[in-house]
C-alpha atoms as a PDB file:
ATOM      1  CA  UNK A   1     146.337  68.723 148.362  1.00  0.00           C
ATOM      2  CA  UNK A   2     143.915  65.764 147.575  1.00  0.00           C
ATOM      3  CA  UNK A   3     141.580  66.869 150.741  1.00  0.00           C
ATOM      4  CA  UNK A   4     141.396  70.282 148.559  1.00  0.00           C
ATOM      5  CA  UNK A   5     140.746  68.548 145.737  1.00  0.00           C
ATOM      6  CA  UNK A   6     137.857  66.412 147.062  1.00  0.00           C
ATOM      7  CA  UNK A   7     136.394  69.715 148.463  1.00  0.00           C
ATOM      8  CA  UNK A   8     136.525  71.348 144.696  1.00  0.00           C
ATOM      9  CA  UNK A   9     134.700  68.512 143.615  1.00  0.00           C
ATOM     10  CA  UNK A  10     132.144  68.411 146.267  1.00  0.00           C
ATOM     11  CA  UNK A  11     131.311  72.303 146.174  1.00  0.00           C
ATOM     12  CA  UNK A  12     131.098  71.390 141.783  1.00  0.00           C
ATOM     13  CA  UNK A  13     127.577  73.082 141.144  1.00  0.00           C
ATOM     14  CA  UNK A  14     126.002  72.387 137.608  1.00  0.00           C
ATOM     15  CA  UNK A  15     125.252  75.074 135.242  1.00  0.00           C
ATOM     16  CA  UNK A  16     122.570  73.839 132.788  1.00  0.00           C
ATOM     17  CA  UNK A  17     119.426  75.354 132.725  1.00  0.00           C
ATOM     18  CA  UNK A  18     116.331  73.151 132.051  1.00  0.00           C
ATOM     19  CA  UNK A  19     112.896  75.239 131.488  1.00  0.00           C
ATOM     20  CA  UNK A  20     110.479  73.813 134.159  1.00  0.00           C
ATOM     21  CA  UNK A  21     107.004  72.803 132.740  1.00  0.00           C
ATOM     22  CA  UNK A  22     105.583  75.617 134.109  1.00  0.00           C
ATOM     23  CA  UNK A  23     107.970  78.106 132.351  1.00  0.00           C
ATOM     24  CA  UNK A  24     106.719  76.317 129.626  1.00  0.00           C
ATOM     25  CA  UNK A  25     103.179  76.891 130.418  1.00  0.00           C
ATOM     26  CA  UNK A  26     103.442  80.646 130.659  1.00  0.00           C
ATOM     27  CA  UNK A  27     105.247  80.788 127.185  1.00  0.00           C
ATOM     28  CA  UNK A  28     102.959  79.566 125.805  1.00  0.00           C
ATOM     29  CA  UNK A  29      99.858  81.603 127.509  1.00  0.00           C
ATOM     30  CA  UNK A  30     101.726  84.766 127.012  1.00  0.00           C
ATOM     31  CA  UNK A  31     102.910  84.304 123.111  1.00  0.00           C
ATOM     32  CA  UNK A  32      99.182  84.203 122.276  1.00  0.00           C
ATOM     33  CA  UNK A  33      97.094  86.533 124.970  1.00  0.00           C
ATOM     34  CA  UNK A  34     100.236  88.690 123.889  1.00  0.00           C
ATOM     35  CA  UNK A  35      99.143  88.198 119.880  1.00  0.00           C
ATOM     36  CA  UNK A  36      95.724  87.513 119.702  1.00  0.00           C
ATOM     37  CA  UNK A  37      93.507  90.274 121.587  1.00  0.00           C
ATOM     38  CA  UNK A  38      96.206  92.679 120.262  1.00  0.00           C
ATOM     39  CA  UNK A  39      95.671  91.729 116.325  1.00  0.00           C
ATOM     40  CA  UNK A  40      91.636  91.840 117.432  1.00  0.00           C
ATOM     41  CA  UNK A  41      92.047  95.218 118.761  1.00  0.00           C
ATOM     42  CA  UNK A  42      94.027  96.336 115.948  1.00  0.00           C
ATOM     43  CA  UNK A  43      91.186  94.968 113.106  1.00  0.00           C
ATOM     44  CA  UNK A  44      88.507  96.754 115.105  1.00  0.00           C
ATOM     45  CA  UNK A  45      90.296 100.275 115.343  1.00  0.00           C
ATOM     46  CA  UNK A  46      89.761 100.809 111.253  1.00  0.00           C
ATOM     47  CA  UNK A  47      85.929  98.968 112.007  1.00  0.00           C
ATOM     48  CA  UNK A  48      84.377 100.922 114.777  1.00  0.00           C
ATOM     49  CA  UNK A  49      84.232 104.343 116.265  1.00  0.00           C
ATOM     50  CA  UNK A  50      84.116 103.568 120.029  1.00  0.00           C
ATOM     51  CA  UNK A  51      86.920 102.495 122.236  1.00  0.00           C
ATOM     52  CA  UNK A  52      84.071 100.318 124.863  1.00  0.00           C
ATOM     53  CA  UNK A  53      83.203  98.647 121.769  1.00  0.00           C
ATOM     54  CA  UNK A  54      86.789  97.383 121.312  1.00  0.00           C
ATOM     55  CA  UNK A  55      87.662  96.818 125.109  1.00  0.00           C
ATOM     56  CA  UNK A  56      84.558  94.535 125.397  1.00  0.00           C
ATOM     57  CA  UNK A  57      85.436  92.827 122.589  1.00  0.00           C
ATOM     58  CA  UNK A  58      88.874  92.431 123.437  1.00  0.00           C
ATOM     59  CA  UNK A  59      87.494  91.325 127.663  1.00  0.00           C
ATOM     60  CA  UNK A  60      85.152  88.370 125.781  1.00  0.00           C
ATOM     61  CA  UNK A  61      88.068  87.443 123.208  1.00  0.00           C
ATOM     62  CA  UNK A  62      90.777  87.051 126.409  1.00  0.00           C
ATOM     63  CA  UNK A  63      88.097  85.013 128.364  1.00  0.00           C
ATOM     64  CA  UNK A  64      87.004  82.844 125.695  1.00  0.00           C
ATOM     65  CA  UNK A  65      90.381  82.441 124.423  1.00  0.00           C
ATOM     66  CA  UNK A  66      92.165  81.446 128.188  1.00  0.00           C
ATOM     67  CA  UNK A  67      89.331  78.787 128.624  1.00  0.00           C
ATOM     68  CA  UNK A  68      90.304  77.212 125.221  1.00  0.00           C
ATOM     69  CA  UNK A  69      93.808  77.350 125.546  1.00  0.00           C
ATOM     70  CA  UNK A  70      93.540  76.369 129.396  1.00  0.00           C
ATOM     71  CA  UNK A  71      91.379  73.732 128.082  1.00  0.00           C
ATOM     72  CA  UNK A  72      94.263  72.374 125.418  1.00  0.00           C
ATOM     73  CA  UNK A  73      96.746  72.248 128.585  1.00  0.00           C
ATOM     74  CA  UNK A  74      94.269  70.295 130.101  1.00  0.00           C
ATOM     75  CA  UNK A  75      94.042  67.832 127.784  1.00  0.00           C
ATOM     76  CA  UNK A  76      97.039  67.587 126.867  1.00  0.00           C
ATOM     77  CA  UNK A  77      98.785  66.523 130.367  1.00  0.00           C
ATOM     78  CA  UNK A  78      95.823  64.127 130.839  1.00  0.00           C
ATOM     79  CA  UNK A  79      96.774  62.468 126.775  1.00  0.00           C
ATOM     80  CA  UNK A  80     100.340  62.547 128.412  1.00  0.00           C
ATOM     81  CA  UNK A  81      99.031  60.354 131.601  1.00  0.00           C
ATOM     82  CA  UNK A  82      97.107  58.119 129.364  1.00  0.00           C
ATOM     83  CA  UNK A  83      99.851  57.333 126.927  1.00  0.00           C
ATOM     84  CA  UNK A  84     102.164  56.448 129.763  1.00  0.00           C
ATOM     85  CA  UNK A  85      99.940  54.528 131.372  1.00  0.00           C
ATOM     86  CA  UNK A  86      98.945  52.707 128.371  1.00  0.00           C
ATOM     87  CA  UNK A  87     102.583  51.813 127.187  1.00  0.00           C
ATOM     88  CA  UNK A  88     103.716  51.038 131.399  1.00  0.00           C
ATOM     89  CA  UNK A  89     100.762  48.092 130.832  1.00  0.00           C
ATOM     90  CA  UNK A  90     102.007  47.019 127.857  1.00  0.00           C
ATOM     91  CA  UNK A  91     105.695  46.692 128.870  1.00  0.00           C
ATOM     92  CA  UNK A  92     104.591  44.762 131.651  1.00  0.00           C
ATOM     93  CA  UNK A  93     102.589  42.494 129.189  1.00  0.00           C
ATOM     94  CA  UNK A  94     105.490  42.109 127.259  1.00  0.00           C
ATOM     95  CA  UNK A  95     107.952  41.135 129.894  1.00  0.00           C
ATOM     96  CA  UNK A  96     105.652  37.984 130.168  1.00  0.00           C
ATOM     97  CA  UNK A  97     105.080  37.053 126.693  1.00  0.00           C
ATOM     98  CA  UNK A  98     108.394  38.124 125.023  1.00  0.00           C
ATOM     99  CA  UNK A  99     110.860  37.777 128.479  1.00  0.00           C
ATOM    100  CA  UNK A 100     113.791  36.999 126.625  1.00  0.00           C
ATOM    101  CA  UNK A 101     113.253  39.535 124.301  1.00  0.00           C
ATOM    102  CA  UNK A 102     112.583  42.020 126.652  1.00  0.00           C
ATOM    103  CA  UNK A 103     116.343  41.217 128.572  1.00  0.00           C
ATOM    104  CA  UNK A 104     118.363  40.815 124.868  1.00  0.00           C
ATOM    105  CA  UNK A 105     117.007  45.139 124.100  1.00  0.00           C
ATOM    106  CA  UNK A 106     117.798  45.821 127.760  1.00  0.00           C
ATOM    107  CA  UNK A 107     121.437  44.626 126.841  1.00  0.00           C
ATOM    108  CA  UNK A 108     121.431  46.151 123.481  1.00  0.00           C
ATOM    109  CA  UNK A 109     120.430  49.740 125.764  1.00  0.00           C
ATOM    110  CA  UNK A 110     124.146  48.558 127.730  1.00  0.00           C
ATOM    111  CA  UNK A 111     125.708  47.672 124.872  1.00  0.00           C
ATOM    112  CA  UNK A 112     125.164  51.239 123.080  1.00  0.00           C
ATOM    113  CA  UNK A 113     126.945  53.051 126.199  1.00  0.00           C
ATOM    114  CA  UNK A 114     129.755  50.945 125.469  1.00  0.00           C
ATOM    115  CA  UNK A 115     129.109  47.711 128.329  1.00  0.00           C
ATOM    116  CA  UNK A 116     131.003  44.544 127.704  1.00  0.00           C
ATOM    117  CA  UNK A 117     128.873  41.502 126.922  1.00  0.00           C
ATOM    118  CA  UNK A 118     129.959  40.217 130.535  1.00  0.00           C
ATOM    119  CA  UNK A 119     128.371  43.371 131.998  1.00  0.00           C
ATOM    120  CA  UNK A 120     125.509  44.014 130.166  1.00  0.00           C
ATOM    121  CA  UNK A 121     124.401  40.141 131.632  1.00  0.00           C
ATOM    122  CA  UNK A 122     125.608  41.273 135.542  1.00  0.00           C
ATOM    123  CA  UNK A 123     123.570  44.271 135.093  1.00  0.00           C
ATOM    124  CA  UNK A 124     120.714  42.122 133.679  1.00  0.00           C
ATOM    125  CA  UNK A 125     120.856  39.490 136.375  1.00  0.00           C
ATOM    126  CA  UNK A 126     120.394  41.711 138.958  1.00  0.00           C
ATOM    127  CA  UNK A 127     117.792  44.202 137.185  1.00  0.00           C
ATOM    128  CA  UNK A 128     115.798  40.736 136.332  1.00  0.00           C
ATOM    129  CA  UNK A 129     115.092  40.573 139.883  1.00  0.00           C
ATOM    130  CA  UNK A 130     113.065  43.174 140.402  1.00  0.00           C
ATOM    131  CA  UNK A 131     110.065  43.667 137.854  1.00  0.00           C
ATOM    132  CA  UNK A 132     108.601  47.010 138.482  1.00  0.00           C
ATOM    133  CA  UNK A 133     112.701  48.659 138.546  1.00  0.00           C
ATOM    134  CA  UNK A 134     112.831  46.886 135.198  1.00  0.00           C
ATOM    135  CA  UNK A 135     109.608  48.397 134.110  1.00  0.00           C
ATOM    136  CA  UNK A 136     111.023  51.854 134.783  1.00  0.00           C
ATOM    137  CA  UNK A 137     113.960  51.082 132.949  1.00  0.00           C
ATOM    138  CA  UNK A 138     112.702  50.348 129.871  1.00  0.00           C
ATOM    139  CA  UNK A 139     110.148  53.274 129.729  1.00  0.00           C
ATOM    140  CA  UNK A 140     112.841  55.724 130.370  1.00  0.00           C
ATOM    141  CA  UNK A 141     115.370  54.264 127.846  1.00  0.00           C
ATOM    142  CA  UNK A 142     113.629  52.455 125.414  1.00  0.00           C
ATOM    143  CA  UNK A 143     110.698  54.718 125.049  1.00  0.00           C
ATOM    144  CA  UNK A 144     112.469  57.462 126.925  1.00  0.00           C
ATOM    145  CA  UNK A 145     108.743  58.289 128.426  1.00  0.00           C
ATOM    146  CA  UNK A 146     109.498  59.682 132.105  1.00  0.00           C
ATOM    147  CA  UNK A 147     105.997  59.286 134.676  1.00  0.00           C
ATOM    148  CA  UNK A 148     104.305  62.764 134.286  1.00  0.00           C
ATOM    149  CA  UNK A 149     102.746  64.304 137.276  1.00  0.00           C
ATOM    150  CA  UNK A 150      98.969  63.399 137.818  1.00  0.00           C
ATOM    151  CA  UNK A 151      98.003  66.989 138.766  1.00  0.00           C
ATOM    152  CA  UNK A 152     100.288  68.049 135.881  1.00  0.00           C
ATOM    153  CA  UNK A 153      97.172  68.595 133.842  1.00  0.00           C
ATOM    154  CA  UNK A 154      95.391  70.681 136.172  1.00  0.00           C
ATOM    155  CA  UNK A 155      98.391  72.986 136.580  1.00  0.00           C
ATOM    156  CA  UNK A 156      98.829  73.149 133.382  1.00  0.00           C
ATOM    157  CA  UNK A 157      95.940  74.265 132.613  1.00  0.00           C
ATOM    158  CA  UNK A 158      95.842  77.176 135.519  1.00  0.00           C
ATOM    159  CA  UNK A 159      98.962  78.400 134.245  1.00  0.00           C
ATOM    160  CA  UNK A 160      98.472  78.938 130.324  1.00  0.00           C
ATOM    161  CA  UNK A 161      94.944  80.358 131.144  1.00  0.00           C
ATOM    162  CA  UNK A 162      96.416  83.198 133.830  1.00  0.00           C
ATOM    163  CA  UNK A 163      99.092  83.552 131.072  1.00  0.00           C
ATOM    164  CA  UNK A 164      96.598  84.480 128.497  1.00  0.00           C
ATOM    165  CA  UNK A 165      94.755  86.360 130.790  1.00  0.00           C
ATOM    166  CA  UNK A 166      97.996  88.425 131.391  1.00  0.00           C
ATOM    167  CA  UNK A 167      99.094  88.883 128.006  1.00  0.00           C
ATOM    168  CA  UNK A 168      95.478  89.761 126.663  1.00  0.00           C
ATOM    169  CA  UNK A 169      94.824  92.417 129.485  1.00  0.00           C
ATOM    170  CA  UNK A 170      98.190  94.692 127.800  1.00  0.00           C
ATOM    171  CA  UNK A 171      97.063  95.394 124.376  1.00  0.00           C
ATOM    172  CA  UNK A 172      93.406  96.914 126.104  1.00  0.00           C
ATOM    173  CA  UNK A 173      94.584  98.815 128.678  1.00  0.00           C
ATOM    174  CA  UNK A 174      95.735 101.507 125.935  1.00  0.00           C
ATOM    175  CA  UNK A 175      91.877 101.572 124.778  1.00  0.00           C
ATOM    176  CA  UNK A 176      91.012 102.275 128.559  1.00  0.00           C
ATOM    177  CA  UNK A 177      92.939 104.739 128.931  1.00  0.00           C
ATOM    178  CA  UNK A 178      92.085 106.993 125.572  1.00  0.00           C
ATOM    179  CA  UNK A 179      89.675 108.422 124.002  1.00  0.00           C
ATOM    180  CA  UNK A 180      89.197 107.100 120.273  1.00  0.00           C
ATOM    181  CA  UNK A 181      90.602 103.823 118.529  1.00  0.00           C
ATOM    182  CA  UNK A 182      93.064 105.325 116.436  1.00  0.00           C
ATOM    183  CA  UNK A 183      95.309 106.631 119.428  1.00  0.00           C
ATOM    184  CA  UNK A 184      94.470 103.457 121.503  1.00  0.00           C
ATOM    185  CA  UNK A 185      95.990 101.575 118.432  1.00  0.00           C
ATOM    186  CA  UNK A 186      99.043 103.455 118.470  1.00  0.00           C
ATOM    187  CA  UNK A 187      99.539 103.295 122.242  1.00  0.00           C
ATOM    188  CA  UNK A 188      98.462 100.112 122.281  1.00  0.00           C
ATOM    189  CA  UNK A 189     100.955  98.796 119.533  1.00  0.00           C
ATOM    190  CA  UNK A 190     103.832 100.824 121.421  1.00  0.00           C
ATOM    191  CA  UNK A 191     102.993  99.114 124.954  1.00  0.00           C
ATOM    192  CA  UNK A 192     102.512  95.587 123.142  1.00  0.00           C
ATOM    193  CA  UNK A 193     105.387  96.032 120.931  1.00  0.00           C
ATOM    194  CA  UNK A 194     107.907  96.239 123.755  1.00  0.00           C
ATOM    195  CA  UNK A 195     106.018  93.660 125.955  1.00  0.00           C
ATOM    196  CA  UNK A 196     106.805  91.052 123.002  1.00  0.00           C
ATOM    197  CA  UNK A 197     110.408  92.102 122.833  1.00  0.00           C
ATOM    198  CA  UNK A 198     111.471  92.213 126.746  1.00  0.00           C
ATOM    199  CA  UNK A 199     109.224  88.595 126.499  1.00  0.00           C
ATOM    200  CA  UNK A 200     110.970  87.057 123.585  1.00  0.00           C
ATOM    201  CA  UNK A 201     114.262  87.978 125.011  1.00  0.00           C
ATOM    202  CA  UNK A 202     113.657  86.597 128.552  1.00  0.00           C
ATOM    203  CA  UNK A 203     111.500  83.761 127.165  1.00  0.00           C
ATOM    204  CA  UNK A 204     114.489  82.471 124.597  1.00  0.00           C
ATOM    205  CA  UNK A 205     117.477  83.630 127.542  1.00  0.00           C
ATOM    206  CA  UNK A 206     115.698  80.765 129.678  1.00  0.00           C
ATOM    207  CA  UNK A 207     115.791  78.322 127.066  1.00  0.00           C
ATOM    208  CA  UNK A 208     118.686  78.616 126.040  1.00  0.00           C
ATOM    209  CA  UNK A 209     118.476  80.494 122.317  1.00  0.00           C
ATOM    210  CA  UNK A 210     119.640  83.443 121.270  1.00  0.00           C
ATOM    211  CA  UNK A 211     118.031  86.554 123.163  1.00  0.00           C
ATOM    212  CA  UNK A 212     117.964  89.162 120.356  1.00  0.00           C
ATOM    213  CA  UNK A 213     116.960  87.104 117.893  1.00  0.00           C
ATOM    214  CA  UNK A 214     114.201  85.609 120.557  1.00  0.00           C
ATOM    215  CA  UNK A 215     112.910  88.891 120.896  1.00  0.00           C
ATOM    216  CA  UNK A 216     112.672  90.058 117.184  1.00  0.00           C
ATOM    217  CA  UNK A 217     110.957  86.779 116.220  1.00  0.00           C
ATOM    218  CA  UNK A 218     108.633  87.418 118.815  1.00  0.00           C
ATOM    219  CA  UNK A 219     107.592  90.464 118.084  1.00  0.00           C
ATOM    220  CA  UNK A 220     107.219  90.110 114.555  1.00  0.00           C
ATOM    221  CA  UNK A 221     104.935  87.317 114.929  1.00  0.00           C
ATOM    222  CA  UNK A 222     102.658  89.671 116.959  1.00  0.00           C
ATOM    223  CA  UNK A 223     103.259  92.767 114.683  1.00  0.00           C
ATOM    224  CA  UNK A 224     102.466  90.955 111.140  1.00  0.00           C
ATOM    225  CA  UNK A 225      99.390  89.491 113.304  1.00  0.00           C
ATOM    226  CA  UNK A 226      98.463  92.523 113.880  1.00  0.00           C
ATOM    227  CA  UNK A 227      99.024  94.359 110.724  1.00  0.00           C
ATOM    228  CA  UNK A 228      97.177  91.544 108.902  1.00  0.00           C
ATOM    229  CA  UNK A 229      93.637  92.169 111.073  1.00  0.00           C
ATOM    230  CA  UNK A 230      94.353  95.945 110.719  1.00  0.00           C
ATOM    231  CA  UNK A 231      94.045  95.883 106.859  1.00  0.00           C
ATOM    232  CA  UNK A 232      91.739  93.248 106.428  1.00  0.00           C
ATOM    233  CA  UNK A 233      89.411  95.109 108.615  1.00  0.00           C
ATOM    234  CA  UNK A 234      90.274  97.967 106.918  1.00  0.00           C
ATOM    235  CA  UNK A 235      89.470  96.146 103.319  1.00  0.00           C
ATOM    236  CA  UNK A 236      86.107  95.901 104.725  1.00  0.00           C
ATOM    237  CA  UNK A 237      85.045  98.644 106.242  1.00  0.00           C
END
């Protein structure tokens, strides 16, 4: 009986999901190549007569606009690196100008998960030992900053650029494919409109929200984008 329970245990699998960084780079890519080129498209269908016109538009929008946002990835892992490394040097400053303050919030971390007094100064003694362990420590608990990957920003940037790039290319393809802007805007809108939905549900499924109501905020976001370039354009035509 208690070798089949220590089996149960061992086979125990968790179930949580956590959305890698790279999920989280292709959300973000894909919500706004999915939005942007498509509420573009949509203001120049009441503005111009030609479907080329609107394609090429759309072709310099998705490039410009996956450099910028590629660009914003970029600097925003290397910010990420930076900040770490800037608070990991002043930690270590710390630990030699304010030591015994540094070891009374390291017990005060012990004493929130509920650590006697008695073990909160073991745990100390032996964490004391070792500077750079005690380093970690304190970034992860007091200022619950984990080390980010150095090529983090570089990825990042890869991946929310080929996400835009993705996302932009569906809205246009309608426009290829027909022959005046009016019926590539109403293809278009069909094709982008269930794009949006089927990624809003899968997007919020992986994170954990609700997938219906994922999908409808999703594609409203991109529909009332849409709808507002489509009028305005059409105001000033």
């Amino acid at each position: 009986m208690q070798s089949t329970t220590s089996g149960h245990h061992h086979h125990h699998q968790e179930e949580h999901l956590e959305s890698s960084d790279t999920i989280k780079d292709i959300v973000i890519g894909m919500s706004d190549g999915l939005t942007v080129p498509f509420a573009l498209a949509a203001g120049l269908s009441t503005a111009v007569t030609s479907n080329g016109i609107i394609v090429t538009a759309g072709l310099a929008e998705i490039i410009a606009g996956s450099i910028a946002m590629g660009l914003g990835g970029y600097l925003a892992g290397k910010t990420e690196i930076e900040h770490y490394d800037s608070e990991l040097k002043r930690e270590y400053r710390e630990l030699e100008t304010h030591y015994e303050t540094e070891r009374r919030e390291v017990k005060e971390i012990f004493a929130n998960y509920g650590l006697s007094p008695e073990s909160q100064e073991l745990i100390m003694n032996e964490m004391e030992k070792d500077h750079d362990k005690w380093v970690d420590f304190m970034m992860k608990f007091e200022l619950g900053l984990d080390k980010p990957d150095i090529n983090r920003a570089g990825q990042s940037a890869r991946n929310i650029g080929l996400a835009y790039i993705v996302g932009g290319i569906v809205p246009l393809t309608a426009y290829i494919f027909t022959d005046t802007p009016n019926t590539g805007l109403i293809y278009s809108a069909i094709i982008t409109v269930i794009c949006l939905m089927v990624f809003g549900y899968f997007k919020s499924k992986v994170t954990g929200q609700n997938p219906l109501q994922g999908g409808f905020r999703t594609t409203m976001i991109g529909v009332l984008a849409a709808a507002a370039a489509y009028f305005f354009a059409h105001l000033f035509s």
